[in-house]
Protein backbone atom coordinates (compact mmCIF):
# COMPACT_ATOMS: atom_id res chain seq x y z
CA UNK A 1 -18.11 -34.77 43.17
CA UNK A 2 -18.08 -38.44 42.19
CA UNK A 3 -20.45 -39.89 39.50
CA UNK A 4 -22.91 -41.49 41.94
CA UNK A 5 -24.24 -38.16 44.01
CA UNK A 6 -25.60 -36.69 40.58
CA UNK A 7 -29.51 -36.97 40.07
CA UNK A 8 -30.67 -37.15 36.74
CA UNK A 9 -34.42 -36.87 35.04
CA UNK A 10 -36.60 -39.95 34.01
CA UNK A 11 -38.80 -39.87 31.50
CA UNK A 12 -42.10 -38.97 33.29
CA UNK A 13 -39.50 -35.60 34.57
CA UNK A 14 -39.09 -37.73 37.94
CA UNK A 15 -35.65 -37.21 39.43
CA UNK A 16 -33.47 -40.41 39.95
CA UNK A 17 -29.76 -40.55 41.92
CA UNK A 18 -27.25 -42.22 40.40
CA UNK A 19 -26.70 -43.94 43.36
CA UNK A 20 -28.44 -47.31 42.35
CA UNK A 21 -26.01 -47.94 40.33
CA UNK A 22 -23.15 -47.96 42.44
CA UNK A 23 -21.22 -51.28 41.57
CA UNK A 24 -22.34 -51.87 38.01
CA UNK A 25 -20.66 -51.58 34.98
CA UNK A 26 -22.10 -48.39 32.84
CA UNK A 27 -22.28 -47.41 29.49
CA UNK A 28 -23.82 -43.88 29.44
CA UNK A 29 -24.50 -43.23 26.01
CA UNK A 30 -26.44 -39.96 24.36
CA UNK A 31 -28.50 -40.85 21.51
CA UNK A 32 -31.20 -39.27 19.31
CA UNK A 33 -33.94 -41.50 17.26
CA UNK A 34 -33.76 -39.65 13.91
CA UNK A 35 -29.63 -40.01 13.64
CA UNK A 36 -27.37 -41.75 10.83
CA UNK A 37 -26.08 -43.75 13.88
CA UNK A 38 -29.58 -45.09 15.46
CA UNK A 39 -29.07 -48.34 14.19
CA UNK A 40 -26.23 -48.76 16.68
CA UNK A 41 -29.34 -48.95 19.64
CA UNK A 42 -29.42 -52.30 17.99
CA UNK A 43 -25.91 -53.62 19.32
CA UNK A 44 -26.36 -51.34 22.20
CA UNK A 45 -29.81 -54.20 22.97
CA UNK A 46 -27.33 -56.66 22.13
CA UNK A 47 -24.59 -56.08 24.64
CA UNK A 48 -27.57 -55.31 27.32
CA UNK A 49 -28.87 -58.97 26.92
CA UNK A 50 -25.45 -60.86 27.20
CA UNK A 51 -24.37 -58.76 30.09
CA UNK A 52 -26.86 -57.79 31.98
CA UNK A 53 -26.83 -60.10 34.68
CA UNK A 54 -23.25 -60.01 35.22
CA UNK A 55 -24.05 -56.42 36.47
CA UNK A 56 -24.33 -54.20 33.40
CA UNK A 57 -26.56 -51.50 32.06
CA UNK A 58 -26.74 -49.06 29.46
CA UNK A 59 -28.34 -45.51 30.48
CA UNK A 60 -29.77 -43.83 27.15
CA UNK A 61 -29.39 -40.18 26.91
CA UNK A 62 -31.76 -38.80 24.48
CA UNK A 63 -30.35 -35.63 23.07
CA UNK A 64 -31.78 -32.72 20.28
CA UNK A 65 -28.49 -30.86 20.43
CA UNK A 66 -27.28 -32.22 16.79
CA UNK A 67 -28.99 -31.39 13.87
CA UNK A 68 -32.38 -31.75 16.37
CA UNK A 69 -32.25 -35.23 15.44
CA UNK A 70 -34.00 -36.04 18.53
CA UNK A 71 -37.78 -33.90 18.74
CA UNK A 72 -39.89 -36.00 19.97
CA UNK A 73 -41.30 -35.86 23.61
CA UNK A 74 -39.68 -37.99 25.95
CA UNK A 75 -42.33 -40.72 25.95
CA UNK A 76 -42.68 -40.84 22.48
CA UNK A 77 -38.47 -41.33 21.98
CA UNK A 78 -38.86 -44.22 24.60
CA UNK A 79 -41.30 -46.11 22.83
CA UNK A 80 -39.76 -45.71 19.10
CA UNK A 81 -36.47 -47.37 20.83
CA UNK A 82 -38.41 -49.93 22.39
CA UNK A 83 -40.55 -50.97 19.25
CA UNK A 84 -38.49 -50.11 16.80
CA UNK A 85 -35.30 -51.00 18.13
CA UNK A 86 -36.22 -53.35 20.77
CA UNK A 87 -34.40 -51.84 23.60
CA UNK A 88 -34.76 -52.91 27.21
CA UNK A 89 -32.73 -50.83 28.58
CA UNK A 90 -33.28 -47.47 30.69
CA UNK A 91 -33.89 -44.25 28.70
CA UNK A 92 -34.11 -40.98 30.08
CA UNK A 93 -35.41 -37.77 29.65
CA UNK A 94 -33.67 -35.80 26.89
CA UNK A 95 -30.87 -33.54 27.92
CA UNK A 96 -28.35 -31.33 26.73
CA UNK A 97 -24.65 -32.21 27.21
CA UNK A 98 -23.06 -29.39 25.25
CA UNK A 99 -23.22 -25.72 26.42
CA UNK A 100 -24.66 -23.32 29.23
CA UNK A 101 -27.40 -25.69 29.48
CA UNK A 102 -25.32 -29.22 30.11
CA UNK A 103 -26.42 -31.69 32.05
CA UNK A 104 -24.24 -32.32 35.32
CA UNK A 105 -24.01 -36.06 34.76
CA UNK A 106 -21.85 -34.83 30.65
CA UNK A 107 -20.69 -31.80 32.38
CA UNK A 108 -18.87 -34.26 35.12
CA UNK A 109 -18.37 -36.70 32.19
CA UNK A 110 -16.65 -35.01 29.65
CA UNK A 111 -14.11 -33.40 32.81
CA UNK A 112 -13.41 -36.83 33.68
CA UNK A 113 -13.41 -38.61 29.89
CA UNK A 114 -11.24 -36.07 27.78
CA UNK A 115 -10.03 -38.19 25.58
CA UNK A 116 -11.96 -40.51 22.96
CA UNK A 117 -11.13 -43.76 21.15
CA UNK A 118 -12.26 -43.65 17.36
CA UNK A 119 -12.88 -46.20 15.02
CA UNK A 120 -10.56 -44.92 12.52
CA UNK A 121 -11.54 -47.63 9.94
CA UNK A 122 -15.18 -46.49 10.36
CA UNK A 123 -14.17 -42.57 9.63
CA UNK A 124 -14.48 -41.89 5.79
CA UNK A 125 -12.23 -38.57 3.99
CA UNK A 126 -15.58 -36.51 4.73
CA UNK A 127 -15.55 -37.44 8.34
CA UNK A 128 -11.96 -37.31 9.32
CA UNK A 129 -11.92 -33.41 8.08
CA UNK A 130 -14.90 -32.61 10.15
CA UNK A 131 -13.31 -34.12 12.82
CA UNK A 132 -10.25 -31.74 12.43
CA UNK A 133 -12.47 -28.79 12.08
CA UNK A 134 -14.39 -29.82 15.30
CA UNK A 135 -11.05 -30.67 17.48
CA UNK A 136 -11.00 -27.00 18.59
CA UNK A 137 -14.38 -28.40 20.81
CA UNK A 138 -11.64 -29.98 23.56
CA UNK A 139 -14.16 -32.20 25.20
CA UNK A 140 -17.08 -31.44 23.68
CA UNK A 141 -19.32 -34.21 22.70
CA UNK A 142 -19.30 -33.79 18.96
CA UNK A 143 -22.04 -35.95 17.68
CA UNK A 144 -24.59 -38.28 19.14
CA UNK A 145 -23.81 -42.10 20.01
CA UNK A 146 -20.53 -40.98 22.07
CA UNK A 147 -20.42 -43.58 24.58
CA UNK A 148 -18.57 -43.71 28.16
CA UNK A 149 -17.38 -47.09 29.96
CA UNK A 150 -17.66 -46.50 33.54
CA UNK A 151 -16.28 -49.07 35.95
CA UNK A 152 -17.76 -50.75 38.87
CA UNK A 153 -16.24 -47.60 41.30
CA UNK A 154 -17.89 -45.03 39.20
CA UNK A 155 -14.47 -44.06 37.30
CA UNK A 156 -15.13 -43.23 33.63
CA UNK A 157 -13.00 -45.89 32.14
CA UNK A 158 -12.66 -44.62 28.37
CA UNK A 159 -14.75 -42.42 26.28
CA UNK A 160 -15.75 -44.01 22.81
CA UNK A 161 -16.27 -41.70 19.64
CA UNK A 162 -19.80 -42.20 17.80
CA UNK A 163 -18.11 -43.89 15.03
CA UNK A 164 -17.46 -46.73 17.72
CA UNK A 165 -20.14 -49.58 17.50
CA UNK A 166 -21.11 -51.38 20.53
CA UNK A 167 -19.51 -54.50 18.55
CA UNK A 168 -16.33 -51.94 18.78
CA UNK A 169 -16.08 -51.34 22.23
CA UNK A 170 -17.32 -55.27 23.40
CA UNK A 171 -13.94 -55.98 24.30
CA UNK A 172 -13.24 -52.99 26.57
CA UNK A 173 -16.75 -53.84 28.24
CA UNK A 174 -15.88 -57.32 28.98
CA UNK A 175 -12.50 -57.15 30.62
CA UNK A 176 -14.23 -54.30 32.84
CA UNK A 177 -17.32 -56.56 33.07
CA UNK A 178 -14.52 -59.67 34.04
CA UNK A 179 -12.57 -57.27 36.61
């Protein structure tokens, strides 16, 4: 299976290949609007409008898995990120990517991302044990805001922890936006 054959759901439950986005960079991030970390939408917007036209997006996840930090309907999570965050960017319907119920696009994403970079600076006492007690997960996405660089082939490129910012992870973006 390779990234670009999986079909996906937009908001209005419409199903999209992957396809058209065959040759751009990605950053497939899943989010939820009522999270500790939704002010990183922000410097996701941010990294949208300086790369975008060198061949970048950002697909938005929406995800209730954690904490159901996510409940809105799908329309109503796309506006609050475009009015309240300002997003441009392409959100989709909400999914799971944990469990029975994963979505093929994580399920193929966490096989091919195992491993994630961490902003270790960012992780306080509190978080660094909960991150020990959750390491039993494997590949699991643990909390919402985990983010995955794919490259211009469709190869998931590294697999950024939700302590990561998009400031974080410019960097990695640009040399695979520059490649």
């Amino acid at each position: 299976m390779e990234l670009y054959n999986i079909k996906v759901k937009n908001i209005d439950g419409s199903e999209q290949n992957l396809e058209e986005y065959r040759g751009k960079v990605l950053l497939i991030v899943n989010t939820a609007t009522r999270c500790g970390l939704s002010s990183q939408y922000e410097g996701l917007e941010k990294l949208y409008a300086k790369y975008k036209e060198k061949g970048f997006e950002i697909l938005n996840f929406p995800s209730n898995q954690f904490l159901k930090q996510a409940p809105e309907p799908n329309e109503e999570i796309a506006k609050i990120c475009q009015l309240k965050y300002g997003t441009t960017f392409k959100t989709f319907a909400k999914i799971d990517v944990n469990g029975k119920d994963a979505a093929l696009l994580y399920v193929y994403l966490k096989e091919k991302g195992k491993e994630e970079i961490e902003n270790r600076e960012a992780l306080s006492f509190k978080d660094r044990i909960v991150k020990l007690g959750t390491s039993i997960l494997g590949s699991e996405i643990k909390w919402n805001f985990t983010k995955f660089l794919i490259d211009r082939e469709g190869n998931v490129v590294r697999r950024f922890a939700p302590t990561v910012t998009p400031e974080d992870l410019e960097a990695e973006l640009e040399k695979e936006i520059l490649r």
